[in-house]
C-alpha atoms as a PDB file:
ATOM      1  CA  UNK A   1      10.717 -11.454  16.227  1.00  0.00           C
ATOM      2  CA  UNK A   2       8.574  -9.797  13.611  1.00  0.00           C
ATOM      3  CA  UNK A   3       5.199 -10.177  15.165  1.00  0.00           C
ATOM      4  CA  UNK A   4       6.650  -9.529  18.410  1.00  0.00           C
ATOM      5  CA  UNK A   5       8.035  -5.909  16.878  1.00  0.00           C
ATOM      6  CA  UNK A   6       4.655  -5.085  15.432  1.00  0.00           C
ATOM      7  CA  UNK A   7       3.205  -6.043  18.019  1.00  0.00           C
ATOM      8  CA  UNK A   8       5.281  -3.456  20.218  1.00  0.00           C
ATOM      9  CA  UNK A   9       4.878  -0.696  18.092  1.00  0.00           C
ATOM     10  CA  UNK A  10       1.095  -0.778  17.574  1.00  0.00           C
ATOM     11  CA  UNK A  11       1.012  -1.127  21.648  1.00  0.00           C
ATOM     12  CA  UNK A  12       3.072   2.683  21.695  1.00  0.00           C
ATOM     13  CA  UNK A  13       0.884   4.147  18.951  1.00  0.00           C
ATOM     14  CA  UNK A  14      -2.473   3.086  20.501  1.00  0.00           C
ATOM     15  CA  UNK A  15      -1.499   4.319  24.021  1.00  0.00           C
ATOM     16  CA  UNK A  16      -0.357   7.644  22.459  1.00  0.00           C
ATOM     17  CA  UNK A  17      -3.239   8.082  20.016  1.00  0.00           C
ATOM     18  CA  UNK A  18      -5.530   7.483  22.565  1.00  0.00           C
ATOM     19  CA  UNK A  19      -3.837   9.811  25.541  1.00  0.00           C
ATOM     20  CA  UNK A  20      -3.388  12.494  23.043  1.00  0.00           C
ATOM     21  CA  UNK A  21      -6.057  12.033  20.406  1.00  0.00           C
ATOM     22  CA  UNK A  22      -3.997  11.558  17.557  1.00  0.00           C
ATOM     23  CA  UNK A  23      -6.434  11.019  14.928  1.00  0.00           C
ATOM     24  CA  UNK A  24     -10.399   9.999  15.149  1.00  0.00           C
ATOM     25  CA  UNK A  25     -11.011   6.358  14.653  1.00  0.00           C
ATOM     26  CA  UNK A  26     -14.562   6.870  14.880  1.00  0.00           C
ATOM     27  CA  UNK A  27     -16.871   4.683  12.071  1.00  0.00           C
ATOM     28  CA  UNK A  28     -17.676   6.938   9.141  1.00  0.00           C
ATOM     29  CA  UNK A  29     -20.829   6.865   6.885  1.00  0.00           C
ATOM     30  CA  UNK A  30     -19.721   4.760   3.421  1.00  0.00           C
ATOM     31  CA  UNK A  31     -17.663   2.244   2.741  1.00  0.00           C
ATOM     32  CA  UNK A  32     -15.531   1.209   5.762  1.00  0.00           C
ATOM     33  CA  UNK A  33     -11.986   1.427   5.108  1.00  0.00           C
ATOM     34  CA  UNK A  34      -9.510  -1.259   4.984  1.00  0.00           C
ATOM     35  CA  UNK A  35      -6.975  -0.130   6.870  1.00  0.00           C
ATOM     36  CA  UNK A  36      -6.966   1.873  10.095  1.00  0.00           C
ATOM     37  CA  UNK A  37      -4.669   4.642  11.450  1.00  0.00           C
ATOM     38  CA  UNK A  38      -3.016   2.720  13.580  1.00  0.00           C
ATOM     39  CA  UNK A  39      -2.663  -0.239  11.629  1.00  0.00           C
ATOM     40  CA  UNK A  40      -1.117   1.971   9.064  1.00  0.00           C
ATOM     41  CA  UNK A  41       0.942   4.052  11.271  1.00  0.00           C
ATOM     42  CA  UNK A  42       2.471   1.087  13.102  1.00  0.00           C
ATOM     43  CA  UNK A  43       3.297  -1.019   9.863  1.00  0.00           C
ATOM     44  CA  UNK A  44       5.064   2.097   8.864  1.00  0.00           C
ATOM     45  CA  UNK A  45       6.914   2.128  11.493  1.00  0.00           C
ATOM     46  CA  UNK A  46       7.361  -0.969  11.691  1.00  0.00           C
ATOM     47  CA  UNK A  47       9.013  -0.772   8.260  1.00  0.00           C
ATOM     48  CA  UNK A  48      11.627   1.203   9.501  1.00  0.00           C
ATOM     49  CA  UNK A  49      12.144  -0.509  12.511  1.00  0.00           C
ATOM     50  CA  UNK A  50      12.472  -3.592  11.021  1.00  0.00           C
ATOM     51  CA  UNK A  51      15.232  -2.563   8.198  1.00  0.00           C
ATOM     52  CA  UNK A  52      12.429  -3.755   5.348  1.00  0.00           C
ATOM     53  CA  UNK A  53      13.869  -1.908   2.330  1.00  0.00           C
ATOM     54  CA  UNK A  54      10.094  -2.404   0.670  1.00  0.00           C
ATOM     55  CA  UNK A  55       6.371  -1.770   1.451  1.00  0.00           C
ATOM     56  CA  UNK A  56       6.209  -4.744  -0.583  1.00  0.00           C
ATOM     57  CA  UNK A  57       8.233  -6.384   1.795  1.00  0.00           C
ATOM     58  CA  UNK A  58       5.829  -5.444   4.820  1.00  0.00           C
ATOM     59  CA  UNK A  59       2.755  -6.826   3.037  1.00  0.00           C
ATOM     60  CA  UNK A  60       4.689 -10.268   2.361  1.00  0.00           C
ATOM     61  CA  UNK A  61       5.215 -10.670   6.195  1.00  0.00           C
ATOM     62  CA  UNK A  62       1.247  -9.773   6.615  1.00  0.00           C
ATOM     63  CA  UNK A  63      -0.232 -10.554   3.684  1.00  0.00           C
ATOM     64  CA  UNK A  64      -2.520 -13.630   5.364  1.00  0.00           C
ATOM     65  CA  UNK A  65      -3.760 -11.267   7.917  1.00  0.00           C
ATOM     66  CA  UNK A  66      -4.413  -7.966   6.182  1.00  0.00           C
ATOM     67  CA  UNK A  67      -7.854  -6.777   5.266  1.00  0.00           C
ATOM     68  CA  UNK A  68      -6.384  -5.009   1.837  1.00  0.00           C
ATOM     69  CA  UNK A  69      -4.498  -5.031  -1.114  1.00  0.00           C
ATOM     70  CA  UNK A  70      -1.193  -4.111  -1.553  1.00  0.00           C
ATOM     71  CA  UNK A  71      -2.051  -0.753  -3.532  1.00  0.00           C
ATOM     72  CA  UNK A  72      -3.833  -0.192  -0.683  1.00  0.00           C
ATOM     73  CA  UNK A  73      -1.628  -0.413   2.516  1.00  0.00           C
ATOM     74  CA  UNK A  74       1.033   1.845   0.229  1.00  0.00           C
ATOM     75  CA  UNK A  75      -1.583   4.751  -0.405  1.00  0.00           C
ATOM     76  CA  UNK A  76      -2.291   4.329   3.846  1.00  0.00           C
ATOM     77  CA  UNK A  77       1.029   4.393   4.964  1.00  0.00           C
ATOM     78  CA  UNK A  78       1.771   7.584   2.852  1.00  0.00           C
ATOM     79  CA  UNK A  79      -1.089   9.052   4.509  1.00  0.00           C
ATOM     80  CA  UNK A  80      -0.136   8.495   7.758  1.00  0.00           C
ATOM     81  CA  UNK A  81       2.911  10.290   7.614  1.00  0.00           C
ATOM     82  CA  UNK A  82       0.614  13.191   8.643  1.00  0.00           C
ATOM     83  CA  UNK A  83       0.556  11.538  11.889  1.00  0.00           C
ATOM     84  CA  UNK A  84       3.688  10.965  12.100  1.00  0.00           C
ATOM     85  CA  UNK A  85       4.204  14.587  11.626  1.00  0.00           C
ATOM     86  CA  UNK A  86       2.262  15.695  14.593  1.00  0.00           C
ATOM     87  CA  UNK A  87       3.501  12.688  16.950  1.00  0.00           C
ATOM     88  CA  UNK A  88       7.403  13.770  15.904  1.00  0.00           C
ATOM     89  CA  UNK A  89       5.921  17.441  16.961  1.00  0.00           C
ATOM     90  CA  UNK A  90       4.532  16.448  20.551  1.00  0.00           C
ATOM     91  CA  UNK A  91       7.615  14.278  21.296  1.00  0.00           C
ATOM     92  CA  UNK A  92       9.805  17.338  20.476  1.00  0.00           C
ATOM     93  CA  UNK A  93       7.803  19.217  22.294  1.00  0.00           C
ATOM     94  CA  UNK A  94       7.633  17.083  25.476  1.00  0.00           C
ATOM     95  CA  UNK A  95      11.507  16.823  24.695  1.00  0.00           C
ATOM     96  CA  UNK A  96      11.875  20.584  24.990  1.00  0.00           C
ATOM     97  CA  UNK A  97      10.003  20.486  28.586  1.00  0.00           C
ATOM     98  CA  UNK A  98      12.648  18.034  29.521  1.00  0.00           C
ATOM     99  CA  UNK A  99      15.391  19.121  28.216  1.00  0.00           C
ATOM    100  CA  UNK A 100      19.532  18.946  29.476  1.00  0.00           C
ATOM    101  CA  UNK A 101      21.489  21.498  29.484  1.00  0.00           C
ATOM    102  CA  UNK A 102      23.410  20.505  27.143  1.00  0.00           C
ATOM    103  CA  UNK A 103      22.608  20.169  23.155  1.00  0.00           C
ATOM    104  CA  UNK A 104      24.236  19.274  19.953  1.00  0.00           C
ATOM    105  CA  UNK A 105      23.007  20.664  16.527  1.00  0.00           C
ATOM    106  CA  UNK A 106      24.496  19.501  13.434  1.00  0.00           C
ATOM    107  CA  UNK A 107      23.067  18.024   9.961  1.00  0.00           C
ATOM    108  CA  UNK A 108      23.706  14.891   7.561  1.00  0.00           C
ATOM    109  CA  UNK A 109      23.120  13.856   3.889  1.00  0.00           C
ATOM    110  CA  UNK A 110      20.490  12.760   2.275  1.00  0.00           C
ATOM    111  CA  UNK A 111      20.518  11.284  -1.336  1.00  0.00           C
ATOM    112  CA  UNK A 112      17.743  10.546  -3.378  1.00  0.00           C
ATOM    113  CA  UNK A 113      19.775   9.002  -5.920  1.00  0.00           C
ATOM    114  CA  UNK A 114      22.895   8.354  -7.002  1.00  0.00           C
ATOM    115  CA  UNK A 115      24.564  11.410  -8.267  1.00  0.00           C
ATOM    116  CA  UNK A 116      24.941   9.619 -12.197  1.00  0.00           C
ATOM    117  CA  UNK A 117      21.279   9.398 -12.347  1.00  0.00           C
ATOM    118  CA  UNK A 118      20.387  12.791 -10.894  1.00  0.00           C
ATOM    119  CA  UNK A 119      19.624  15.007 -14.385  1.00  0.00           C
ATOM    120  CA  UNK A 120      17.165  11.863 -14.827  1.00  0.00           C
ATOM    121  CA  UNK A 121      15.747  11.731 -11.693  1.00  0.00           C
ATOM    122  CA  UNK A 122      12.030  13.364 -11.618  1.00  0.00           C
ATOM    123  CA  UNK A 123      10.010  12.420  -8.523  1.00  0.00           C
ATOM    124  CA  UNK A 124      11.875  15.040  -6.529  1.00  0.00           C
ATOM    125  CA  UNK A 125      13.027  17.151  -8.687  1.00  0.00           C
ATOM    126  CA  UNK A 126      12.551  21.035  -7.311  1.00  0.00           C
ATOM    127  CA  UNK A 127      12.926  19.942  -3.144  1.00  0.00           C
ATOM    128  CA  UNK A 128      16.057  18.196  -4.143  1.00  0.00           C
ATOM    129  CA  UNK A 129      19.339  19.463  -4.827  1.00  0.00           C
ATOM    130  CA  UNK A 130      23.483  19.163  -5.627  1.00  0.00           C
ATOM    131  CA  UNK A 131      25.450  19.154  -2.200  1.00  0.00           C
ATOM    132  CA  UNK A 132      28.358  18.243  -0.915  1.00  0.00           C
ATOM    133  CA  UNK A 133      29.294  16.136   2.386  1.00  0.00           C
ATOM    134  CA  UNK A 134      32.116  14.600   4.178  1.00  0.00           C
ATOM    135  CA  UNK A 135      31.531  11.424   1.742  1.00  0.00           C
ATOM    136  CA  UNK A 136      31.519  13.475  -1.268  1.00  0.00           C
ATOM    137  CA  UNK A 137      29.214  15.153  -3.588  1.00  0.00           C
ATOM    138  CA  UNK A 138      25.424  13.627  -3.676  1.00  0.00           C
ATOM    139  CA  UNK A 139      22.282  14.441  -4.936  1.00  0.00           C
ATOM    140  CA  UNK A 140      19.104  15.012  -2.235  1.00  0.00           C
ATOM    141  CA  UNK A 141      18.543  16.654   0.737  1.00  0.00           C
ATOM    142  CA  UNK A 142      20.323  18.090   4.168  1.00  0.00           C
ATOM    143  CA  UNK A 143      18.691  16.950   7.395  1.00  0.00           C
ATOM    144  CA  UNK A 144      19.058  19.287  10.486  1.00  0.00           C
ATOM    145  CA  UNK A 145      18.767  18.051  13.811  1.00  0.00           C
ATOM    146  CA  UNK A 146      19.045  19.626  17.443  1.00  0.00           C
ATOM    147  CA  UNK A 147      18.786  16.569  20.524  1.00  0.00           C
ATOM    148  CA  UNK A 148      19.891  16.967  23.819  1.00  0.00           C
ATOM    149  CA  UNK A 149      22.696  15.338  26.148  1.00  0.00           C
ATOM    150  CA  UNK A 150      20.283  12.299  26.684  1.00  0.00           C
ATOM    151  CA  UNK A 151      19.067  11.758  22.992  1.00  0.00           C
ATOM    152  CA  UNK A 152      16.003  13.742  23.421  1.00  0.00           C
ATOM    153  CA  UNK A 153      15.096  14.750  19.885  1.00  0.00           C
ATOM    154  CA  UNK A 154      14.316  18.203  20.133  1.00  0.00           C
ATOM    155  CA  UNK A 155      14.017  19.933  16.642  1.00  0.00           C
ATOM    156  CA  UNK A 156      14.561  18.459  12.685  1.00  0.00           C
ATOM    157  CA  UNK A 157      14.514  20.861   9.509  1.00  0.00           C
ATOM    158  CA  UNK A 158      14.694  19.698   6.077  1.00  0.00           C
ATOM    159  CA  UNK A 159      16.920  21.907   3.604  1.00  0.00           C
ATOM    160  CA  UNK A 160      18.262  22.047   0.145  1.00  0.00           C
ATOM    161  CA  UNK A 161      21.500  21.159   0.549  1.00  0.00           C
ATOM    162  CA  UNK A 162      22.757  24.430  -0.473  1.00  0.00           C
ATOM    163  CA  UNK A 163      21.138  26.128   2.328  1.00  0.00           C
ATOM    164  CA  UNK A 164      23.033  28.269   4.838  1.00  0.00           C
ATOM    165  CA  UNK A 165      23.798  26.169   8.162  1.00  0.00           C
ATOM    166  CA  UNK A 166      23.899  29.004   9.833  1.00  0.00           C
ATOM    167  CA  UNK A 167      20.438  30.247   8.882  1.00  0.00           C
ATOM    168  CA  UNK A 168      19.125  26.771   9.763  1.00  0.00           C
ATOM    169  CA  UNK A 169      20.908  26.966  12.775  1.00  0.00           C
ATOM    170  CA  UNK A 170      19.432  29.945  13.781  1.00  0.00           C
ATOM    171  CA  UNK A 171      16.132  28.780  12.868  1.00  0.00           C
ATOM    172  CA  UNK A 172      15.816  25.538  14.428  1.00  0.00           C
ATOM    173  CA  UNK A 173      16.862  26.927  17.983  1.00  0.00           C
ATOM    174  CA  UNK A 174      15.507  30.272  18.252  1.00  0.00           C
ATOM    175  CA  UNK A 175      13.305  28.471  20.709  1.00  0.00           C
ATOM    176  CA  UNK A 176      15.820  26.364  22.668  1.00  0.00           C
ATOM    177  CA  UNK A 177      17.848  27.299  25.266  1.00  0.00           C
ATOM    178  CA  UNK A 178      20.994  26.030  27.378  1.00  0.00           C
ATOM    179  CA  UNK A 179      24.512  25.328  25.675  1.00  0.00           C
ATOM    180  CA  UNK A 180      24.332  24.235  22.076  1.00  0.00           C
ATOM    181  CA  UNK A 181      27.493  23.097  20.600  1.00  0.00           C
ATOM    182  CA  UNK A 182      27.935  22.904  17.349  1.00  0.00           C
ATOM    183  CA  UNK A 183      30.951  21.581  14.894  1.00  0.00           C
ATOM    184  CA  UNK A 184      33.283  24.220  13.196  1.00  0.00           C
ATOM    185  CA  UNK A 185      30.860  24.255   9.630  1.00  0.00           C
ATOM    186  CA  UNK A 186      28.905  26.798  11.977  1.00  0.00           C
ATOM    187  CA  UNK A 187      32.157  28.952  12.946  1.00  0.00           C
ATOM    188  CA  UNK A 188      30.347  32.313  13.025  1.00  0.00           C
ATOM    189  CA  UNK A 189      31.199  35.817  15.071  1.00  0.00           C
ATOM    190  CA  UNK A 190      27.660  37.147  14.272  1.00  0.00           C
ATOM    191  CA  UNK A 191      25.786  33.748  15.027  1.00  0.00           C
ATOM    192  CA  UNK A 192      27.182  33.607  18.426  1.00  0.00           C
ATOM    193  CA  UNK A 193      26.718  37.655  18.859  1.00  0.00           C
ATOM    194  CA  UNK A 194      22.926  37.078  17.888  1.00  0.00           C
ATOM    195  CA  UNK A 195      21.987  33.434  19.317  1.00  0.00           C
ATOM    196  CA  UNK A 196      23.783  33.993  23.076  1.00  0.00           C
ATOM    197  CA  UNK A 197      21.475  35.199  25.717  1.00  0.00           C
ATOM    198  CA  UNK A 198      23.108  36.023  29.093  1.00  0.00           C
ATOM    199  CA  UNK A 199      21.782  33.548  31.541  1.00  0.00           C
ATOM    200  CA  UNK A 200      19.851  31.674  29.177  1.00  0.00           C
ATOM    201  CA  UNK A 201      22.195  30.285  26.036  1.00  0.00           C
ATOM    202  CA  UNK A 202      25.471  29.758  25.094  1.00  0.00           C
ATOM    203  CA  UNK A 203      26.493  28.737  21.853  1.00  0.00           C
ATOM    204  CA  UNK A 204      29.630  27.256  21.894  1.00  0.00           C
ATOM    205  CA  UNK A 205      31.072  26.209  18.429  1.00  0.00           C
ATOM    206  CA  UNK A 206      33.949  24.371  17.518  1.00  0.00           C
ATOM    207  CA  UNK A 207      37.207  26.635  16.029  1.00  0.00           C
ATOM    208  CA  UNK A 208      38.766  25.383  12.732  1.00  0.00           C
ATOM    209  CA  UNK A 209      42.215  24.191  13.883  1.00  0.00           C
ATOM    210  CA  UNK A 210      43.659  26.682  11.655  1.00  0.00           C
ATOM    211  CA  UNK A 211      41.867  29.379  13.873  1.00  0.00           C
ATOM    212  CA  UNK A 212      44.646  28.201  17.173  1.00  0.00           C
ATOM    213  CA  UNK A 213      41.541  28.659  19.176  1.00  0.00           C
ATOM    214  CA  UNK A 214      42.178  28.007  23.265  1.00  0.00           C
ATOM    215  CA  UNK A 215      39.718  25.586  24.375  1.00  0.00           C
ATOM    216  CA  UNK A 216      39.234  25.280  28.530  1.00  0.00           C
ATOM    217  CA  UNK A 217      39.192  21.349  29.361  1.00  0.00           C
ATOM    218  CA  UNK A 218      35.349  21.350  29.930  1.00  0.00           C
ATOM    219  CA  UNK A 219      34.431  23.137  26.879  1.00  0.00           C
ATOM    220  CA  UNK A 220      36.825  20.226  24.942  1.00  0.00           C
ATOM    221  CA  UNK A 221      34.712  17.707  26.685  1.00  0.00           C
ATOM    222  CA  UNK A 222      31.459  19.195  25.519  1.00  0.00           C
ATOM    223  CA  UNK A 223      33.143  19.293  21.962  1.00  0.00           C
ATOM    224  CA  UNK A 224      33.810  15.746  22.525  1.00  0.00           C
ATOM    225  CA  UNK A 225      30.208  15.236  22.919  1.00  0.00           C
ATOM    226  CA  UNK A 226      29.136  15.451  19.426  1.00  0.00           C
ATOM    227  CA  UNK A 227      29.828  11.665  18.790  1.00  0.00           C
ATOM    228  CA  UNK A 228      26.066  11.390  20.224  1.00  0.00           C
ATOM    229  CA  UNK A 229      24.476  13.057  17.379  1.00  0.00           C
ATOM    230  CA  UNK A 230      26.938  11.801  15.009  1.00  0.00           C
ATOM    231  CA  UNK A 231      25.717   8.138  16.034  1.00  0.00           C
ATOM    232  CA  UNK A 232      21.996   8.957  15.750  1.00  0.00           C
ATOM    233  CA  UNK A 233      22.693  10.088  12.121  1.00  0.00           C
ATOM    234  CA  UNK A 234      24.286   6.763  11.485  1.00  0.00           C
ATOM    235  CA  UNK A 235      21.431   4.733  13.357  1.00  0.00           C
ATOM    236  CA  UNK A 236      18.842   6.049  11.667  1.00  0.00           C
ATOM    237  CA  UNK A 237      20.393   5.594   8.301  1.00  0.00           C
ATOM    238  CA  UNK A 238      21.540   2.541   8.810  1.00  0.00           C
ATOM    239  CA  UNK A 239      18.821   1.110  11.310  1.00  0.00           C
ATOM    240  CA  UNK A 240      15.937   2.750  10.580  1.00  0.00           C
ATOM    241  CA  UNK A 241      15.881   3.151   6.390  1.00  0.00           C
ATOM    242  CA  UNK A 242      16.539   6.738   6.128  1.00  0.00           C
ATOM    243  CA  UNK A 243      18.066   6.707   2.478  1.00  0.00           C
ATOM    244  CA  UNK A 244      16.110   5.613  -0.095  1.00  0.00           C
ATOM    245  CA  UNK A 245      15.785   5.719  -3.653  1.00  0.00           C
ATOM    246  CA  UNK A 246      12.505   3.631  -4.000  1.00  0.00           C
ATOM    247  CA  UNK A 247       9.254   5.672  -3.648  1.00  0.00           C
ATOM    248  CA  UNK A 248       7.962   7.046  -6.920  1.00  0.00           C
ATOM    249  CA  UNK A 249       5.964  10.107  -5.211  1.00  0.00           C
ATOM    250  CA  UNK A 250       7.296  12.865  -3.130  1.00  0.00           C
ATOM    251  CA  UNK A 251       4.400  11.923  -0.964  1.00  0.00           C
ATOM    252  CA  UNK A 252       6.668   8.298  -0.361  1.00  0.00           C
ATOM    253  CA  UNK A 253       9.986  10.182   0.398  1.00  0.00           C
ATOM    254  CA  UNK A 254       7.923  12.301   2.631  1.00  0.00           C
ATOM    255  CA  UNK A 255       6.529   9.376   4.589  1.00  0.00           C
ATOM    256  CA  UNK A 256      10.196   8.047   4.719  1.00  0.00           C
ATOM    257  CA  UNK A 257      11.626  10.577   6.212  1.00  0.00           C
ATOM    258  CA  UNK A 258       8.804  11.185   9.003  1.00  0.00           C
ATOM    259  CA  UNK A 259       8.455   7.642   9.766  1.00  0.00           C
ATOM    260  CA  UNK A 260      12.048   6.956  10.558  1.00  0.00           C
ATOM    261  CA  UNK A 261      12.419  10.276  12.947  1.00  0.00           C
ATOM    262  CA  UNK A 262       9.458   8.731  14.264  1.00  0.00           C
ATOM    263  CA  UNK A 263      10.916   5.031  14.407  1.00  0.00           C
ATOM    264  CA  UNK A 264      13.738   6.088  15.902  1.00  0.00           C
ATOM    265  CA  UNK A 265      12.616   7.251  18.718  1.00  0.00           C
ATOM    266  CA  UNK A 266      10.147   5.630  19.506  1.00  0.00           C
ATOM    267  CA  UNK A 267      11.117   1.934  18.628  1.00  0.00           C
END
């Protein structure tokens, strides 16, 4: 099963590097390096994919075949995340060419640490930040996402926690059109005022229940719609190594992050 994942995941990244000229593979003068992109890029990935908590735990399943020392493969598959960066943008991009009607923006947790060990945590000390989430407070970041109807991902911000969902909100789908719903933490007279465009979007948020709020049968079933984005939080956290404590640069929590958005959708 492991081979066979790899094995599927470098087959994606070489068909897409090479359609869309991801990154030049062409020999340079010097040494020759150990590693390639796409080597790099799809162990990454495969990392995520695969639920390995460890890079150390990637170069144990490919130690007898790799060309490099562990040090090595870690300082690659940071770098990388640079490509993962401008694959997540084309497949958002192709996303937004393609996109239903209907979308769903909302955001999710992310620790960096347990909240006991935050005043000693350093490596990301300055991005991250005290929040607090349906599960309590944490210390990290918030993750914002906007996918469509048919799990096309089509825009991802990372915040401080303490950042205003609505500015994200506007931010993240100044660009997007259709209905976006969105759960009652966006409840705004002014954000709908601003973000609806006749004939082009409709933002349709959630009411508190407090707020008695009619809701017509169809809009309640595009309320009932959020599960979907709900359920790609939890995949990707659960599936696809989205929390981590481990990486000791913010280079390594960088490469996290892209690699599973990455991961998950492509694996």
């Amino acid at each position: 099963m492991t081979p066979m994942l790899l094995s599927k995941i470098k087959s994606i990244i070489t068909h897409v590097a090479q359609q869309f000229k991801l990154f030049d593979e062409t020999p340079k003068e010097g040494r020759p390096r150990k590693i390639n992109n796409i080597d790099a890029l799809s162990l990454a990935l495969y990392k995520q994919a695969s639920t390995r908590a460890t890079k150390k735990s990637v170069y144990e399943d490919f130690k007898d075949v790799l060309n490099c020392s562990y040090k090595t493969l870690v300082v690659w598959m940071n770098k990388v995340a640079e490509v993962s960066l401008r694959l997540l943008y084309l497949i958002m991009q192709i996303g937004k060419r393609n996109q239903h009607l209907v979308k769903y923006t909302d955001s999710t947790d992310i620790p960096v640490c347990l909240t006991k060990n935050m005043d000693s945590h350093q490596t990301m000390k300055g991005l991250a930040d005290i929040g607090h989430s349906t599960k309590g407070w944490y210390y990290g970041l918030k993750m914002t996402i906007t996918r469509d109807h048919d799990g096309r991902l089509l825009n991802v911000k990372f915040t401080s926690p303490k950042t205003n969902d609505r500015n994200i909100f506007r931010e993240i789908n100044k660009d997007i059109g259709g209905i976006i719903v969105a759960d009652a933490g966006y409840v705004s007279k002014k954000l709908e005022k601003d973000m609806n465009i006749e004939g082009k979007r409709w933002i349709l948020i959630r009411a508190y229940k407090s707020m008695k709020k009619l809701a017509t049968e169809w809009q309640l079933k595009l309320y009932a719609g959020r599960f979907r984005i709900e359920f790609d939080f939890r995949d990707m956290k659960l599936f696809h190594g989205l929390i981590t404590s481990l990486p000791r640069s913010v280079d390594g929590y960088l490469a996290n992050y892209l690699h599973t958005l990455v991961s998950f959708v492509i694996a």
